[in-house]
Protein backbone atom coordinates (compact mmCIF):
# COMPACT_ATOMS: atom_id res chain seq x y z
CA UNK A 1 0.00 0.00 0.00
CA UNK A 2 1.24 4.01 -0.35
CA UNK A 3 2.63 6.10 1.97
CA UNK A 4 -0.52 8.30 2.94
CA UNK A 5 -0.44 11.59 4.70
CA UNK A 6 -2.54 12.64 7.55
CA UNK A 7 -5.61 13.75 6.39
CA UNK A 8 -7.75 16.59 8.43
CA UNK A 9 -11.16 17.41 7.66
CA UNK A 10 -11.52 20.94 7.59
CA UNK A 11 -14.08 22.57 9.93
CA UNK A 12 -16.70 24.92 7.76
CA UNK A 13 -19.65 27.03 9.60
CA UNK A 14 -23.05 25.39 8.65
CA UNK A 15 -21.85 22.05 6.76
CA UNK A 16 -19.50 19.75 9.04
CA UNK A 17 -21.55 20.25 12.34
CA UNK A 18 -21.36 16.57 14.33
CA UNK A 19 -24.55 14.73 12.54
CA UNK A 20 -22.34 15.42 9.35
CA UNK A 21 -18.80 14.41 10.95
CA UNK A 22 -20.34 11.45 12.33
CA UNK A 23 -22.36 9.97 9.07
CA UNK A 24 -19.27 10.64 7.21
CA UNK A 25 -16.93 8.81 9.60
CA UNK A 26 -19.24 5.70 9.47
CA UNK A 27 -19.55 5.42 5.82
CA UNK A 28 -16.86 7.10 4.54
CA UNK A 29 -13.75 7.77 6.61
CA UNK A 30 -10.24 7.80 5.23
CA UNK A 31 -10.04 11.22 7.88
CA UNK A 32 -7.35 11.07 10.33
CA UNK A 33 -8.74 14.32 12.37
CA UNK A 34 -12.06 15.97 12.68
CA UNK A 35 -12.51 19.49 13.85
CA UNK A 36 -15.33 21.28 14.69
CA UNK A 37 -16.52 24.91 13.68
CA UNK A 38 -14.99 27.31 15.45
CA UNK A 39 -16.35 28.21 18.78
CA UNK A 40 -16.77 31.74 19.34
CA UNK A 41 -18.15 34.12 22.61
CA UNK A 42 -21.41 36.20 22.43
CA UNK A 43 -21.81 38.60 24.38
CA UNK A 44 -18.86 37.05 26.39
CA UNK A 45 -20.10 33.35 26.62
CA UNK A 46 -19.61 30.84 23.96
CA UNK A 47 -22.69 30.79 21.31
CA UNK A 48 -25.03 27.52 22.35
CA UNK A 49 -24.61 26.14 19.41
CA UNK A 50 -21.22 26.05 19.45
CA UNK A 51 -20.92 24.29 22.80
CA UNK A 52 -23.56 21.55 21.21
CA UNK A 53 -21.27 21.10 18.63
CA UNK A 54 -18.46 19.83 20.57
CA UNK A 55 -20.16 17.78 23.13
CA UNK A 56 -18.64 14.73 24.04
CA UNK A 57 -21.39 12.55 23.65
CA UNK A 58 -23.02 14.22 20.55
CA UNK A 59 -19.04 13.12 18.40
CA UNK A 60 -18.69 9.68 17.30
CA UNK A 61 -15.74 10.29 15.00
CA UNK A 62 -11.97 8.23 15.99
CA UNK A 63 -10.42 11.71 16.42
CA UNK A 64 -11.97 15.38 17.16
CA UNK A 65 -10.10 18.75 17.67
CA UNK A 66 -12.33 21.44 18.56
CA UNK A 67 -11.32 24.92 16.92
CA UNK A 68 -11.68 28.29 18.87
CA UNK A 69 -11.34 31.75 17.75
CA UNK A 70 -10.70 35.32 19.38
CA UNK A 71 -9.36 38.45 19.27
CA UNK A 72 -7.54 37.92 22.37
CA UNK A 73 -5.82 35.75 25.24
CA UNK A 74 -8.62 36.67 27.66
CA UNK A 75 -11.53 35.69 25.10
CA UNK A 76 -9.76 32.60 24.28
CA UNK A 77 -8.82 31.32 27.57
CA UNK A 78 -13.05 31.29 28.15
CA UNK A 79 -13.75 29.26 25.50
CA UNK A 80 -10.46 27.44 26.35
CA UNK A 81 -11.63 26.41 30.09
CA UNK A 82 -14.65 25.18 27.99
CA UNK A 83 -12.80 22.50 26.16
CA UNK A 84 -10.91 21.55 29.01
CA UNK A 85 -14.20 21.15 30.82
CA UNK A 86 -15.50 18.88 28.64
CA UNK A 87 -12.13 16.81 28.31
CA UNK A 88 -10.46 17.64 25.61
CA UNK A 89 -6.78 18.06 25.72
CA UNK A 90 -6.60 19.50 21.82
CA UNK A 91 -7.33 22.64 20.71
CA UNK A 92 -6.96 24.41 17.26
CA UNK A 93 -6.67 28.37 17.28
CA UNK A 94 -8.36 29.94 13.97
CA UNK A 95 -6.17 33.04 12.44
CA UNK A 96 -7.60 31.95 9.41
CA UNK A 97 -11.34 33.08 9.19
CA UNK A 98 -12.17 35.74 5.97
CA UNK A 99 -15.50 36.81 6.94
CA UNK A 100 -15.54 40.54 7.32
CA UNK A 101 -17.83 40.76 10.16
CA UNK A 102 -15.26 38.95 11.88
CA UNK A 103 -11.62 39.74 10.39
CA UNK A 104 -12.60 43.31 10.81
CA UNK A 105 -12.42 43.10 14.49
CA UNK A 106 -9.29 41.06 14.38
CA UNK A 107 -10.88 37.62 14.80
CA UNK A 108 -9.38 34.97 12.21
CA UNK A 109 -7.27 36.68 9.52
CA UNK A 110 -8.10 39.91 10.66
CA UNK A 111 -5.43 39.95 13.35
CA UNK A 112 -2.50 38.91 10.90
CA UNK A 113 -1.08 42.09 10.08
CA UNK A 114 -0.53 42.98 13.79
CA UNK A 115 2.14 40.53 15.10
CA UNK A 116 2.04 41.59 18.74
CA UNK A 117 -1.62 40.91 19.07
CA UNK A 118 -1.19 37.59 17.67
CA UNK A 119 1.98 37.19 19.97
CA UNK A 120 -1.08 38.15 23.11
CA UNK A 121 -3.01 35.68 21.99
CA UNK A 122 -1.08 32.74 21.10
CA UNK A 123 0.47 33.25 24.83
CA UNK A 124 -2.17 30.57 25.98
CA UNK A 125 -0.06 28.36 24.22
CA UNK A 126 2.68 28.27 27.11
CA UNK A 127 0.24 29.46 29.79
CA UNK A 128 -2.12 25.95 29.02
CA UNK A 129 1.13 23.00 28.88
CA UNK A 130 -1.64 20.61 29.42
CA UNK A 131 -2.92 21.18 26.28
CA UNK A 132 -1.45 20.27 22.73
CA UNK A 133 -2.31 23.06 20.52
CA UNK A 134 -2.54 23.95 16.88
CA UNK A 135 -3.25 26.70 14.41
CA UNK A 136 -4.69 27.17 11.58
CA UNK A 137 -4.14 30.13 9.26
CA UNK A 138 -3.37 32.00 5.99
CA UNK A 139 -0.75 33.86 4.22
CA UNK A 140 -1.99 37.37 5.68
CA UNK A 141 -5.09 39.82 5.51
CA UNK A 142 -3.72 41.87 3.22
CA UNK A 143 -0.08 41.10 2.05
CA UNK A 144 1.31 37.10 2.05
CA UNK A 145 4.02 38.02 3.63
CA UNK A 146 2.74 39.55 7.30
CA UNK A 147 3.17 35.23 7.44
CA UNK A 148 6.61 35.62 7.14
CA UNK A 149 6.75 38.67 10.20
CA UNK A 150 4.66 36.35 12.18
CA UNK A 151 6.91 33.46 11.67
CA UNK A 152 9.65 33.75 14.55
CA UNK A 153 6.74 34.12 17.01
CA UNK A 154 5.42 30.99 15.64
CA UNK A 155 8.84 29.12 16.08
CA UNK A 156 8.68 30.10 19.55
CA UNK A 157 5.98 28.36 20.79
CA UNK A 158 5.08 24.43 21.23
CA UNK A 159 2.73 24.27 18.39
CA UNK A 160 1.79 20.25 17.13
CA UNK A 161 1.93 21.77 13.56
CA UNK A 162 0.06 24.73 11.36
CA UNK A 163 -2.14 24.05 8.97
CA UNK A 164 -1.22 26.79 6.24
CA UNK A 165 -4.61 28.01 3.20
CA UNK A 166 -2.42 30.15 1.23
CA UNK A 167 -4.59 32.47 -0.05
CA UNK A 168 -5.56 36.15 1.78
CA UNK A 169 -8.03 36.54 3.93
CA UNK A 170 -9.41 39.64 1.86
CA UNK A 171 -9.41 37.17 -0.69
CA UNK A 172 -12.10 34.98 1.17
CA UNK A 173 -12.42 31.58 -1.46
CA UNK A 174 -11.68 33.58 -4.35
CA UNK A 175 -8.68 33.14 -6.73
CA UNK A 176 -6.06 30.90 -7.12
CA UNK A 177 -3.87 29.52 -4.45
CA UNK A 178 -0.27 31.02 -3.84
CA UNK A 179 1.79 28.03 -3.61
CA UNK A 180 5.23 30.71 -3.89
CA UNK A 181 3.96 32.13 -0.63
CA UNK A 182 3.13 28.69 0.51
CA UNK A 183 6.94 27.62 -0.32
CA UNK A 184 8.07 30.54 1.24
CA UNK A 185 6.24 30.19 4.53
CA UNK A 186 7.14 26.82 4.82
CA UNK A 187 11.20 28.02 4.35
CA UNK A 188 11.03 29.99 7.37
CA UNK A 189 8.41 27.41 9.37
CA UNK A 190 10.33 25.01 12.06
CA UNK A 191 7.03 23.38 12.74
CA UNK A 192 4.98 20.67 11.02
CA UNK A 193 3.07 21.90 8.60
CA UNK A 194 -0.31 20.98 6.84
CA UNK A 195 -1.25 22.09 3.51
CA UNK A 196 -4.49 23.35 2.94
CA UNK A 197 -6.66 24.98 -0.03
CA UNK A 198 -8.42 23.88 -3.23
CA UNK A 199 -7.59 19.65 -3.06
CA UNK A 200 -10.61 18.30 -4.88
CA UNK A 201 -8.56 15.22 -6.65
CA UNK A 202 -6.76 12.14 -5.22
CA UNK A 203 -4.34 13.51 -7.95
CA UNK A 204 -4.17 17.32 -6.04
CA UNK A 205 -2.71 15.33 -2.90
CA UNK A 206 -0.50 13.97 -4.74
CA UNK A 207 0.83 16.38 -6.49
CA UNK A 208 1.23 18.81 -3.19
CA UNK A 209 2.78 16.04 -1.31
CA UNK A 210 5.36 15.48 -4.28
CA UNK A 211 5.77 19.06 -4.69
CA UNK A 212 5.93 19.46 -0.89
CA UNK A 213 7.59 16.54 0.35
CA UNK A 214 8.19 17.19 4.20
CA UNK A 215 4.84 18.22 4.57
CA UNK A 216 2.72 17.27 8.18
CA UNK A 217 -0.20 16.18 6.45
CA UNK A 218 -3.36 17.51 3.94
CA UNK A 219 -6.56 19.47 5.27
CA UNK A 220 -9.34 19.24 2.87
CA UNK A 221 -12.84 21.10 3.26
CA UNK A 222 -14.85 22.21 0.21
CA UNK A 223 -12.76 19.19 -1.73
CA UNK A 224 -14.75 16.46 0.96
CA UNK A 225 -18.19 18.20 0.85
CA UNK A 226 -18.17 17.64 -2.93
CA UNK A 227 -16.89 14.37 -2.87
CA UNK A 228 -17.17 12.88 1.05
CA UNK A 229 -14.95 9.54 -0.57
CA UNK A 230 -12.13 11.95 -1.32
CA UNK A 231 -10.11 10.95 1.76
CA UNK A 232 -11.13 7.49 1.20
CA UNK A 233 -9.91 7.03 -2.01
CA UNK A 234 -6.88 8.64 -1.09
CA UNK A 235 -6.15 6.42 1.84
CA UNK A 236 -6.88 2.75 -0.53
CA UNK A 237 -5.16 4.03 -3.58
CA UNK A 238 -8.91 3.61 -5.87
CA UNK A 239 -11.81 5.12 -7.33
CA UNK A 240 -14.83 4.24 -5.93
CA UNK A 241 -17.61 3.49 -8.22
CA UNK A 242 -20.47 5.91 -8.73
CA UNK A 243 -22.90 3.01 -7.55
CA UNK A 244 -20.97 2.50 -4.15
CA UNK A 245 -20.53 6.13 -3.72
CA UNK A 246 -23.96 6.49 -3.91
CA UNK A 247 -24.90 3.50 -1.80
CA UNK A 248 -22.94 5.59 0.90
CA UNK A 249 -24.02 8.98 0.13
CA UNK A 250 -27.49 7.48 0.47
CA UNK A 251 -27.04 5.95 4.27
CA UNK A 252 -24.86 9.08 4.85
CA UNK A 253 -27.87 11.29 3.98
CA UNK A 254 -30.48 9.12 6.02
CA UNK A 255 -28.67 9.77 9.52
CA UNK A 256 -27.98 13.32 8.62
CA UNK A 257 -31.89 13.33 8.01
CA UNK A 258 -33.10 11.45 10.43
CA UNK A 259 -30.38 13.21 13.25
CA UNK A 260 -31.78 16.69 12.29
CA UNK A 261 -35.19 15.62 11.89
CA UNK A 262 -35.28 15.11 15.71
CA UNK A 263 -33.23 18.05 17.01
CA UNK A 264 -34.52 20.89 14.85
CA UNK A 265 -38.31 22.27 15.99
CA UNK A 266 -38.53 24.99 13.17
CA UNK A 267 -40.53 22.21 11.09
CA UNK A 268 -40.20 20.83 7.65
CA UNK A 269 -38.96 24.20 6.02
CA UNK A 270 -36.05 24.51 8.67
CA UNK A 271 -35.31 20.73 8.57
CA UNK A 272 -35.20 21.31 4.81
CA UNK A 273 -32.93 24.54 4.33
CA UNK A 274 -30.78 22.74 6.75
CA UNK A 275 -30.24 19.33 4.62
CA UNK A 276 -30.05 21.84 0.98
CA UNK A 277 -26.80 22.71 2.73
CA UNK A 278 -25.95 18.86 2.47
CA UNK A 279 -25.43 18.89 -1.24
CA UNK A 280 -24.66 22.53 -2.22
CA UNK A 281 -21.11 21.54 -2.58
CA UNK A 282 -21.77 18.60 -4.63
CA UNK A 283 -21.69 20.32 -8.40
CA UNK A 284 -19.16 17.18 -9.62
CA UNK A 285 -20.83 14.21 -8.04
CA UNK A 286 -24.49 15.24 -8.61
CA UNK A 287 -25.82 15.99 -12.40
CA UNK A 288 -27.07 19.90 -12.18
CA UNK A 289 -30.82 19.24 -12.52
CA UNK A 290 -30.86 17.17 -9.62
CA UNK A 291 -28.88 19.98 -7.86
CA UNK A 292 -31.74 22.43 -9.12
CA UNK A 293 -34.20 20.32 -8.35
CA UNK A 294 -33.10 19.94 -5.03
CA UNK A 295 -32.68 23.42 -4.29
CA UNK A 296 -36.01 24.76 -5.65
CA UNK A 297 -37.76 22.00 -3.69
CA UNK A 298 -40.19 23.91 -1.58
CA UNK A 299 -41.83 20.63 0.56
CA UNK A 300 -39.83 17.37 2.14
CA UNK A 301 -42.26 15.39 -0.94
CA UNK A 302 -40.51 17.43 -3.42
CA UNK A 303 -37.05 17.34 -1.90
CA UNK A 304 -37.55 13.38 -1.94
CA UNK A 305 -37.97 12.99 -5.19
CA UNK A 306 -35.32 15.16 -6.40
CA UNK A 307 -32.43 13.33 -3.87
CA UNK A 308 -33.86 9.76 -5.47
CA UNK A 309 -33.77 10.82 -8.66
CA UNK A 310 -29.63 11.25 -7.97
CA UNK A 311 -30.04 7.93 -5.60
CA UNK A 312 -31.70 5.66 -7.93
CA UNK A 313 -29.44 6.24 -11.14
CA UNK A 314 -27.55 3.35 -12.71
């Protein structure tokens, strides 16, 4: 068998809550780690539905990391005691976030131009020994190389590795990937490092690894919500067939459903904007009709008949 890297399933607001980490571990898999969506305060307590999201009980996956993200030591060390609270002894800091609302008032991204704020808050890292922590992050807000000024800082500290999306956060998804600022952050970078951004092929892992060779491992996000075998494939070295990917995607789907069904009391309409999420990823696996069809549905009937139309091809 091949030499596989680590993979790490990337954590993305609204699509890899647990019901979706869990269906995908048990018929899918080929992940190494799981995290969760970052949790963040409001109005200086962690969001509900954050804490939900990283309950002990409510993850079934082999391996979860839950991901926090702040503007500053004191607002992470709250969410921080939360984690340790409820036992875990991993934590991922997010300097990576684009969204505005939040990179505007330093929060992911947003803080990467100003290296002594990131220094403040990355001081947990020494202050919490108990706890193994990583980071995720990209090349800067602005310029890719306020990576480079934050570099030395990074050294510094007892990090298990940084997972690196080379793109800017002004950027948001946008564009192409900067693989030169990539090469050049990972010059300067004395840690293990994980590539992230834009793997949607067995072949893109393969060609980062060879391109990258002393790389930590591969995070994948959008790449898994299109096609949830990616890893899988990866890991055994072949294609699945469409008929077994859909045999999966089918019982992946009912315990999404079913897990949703029960916890959401918005009725049908909120249970069904919430599973539309479940395949808006999913333009290469899914024929475009079907996607249509499934997003115009306006009734659970209709939405049925659009997902077995996709389920019941040969």
């Amino acid at each position: 068998m091949q030499d596989t890297l680590p993979i790490h399933f990337a954590p993305l607001q609204g699509y890899t809550e647990a019901f979706y980490r869990n269906a995908h571990a048990k018929y899918f898999g080929g992940v190494d780690t799981y995290y969760t969506p970052f949790v963040r305060l409001e109005r200086g307590d962690p969001r509900r539905r954050d804490v939900r999201g990283i309950e002990p009980e409510e993850n079934k996956v082999p391996h979860l990391i839950p991901q926090l993200i702040a503007s500053s030591a004191e607002k992470a060390e709250v969410i921080l005691s939360l984690f340790i609270e409820k036992g875990y002894r991993e934590a991922d800091i997010n300097l990576g976030c684009p969204f505005p609302l939040l990179a505007r008032r330093h929060n992911g991204s947003g803080i990467l131009p100003y290296p002594e704020e990131v220094k403040a808050l990355l001081s947990i890292v020494t202050r919490y020994p108990q706890i193994s922590f990583s980071v995720k992050m990209r090349l800067g807000w602005e310029q890719p190389d306020e990576c480079l000024a934050l570099a030395p800082i990074l050294n510094d500290l007892p990090l298990r590795q940084i997972t690196m999306h080379p793109r800017l956060g002004k950027q948001g998804y946008k564009g192409e990937v900067d693989l030169e600022g990539f090469s050049a952050f990972r010059e300067v970078c004395r840690l293990p490092l994980v590539y992230n951004g834009d793997i949607h092929l067995v072949k893109d892992i393969q060609r980062i690894s060879k391109q990258f060779p002393s790389l930590a491992g591969i995070m994948i996000g959008r790449g898994l919500l299109a096609n949830p075998a990616l890893a899988l494939e990866y890991k055994e070295n072949r294609t699945l067939a469409p008929d077994e990917i859909r045999k999966r995607l089918k019982s992946m789907h009912r315990d999404v459903f079913d897990d949703y069904d029960i916890l959401l009391t918005g009725g049908n309409g909120q249970l069904l904007n919430k599973m539309k999420a479940f395949w808006e990823y999913m333009d290469p696996l899914v024929d475009r009709k079907i996607l249509k069809a499934i997003h115009k549905s306006t009734g659970i009937s209709k939405y049925y008949q659009a997902i077995e139309a996709f389920f019941n091809q040969r």
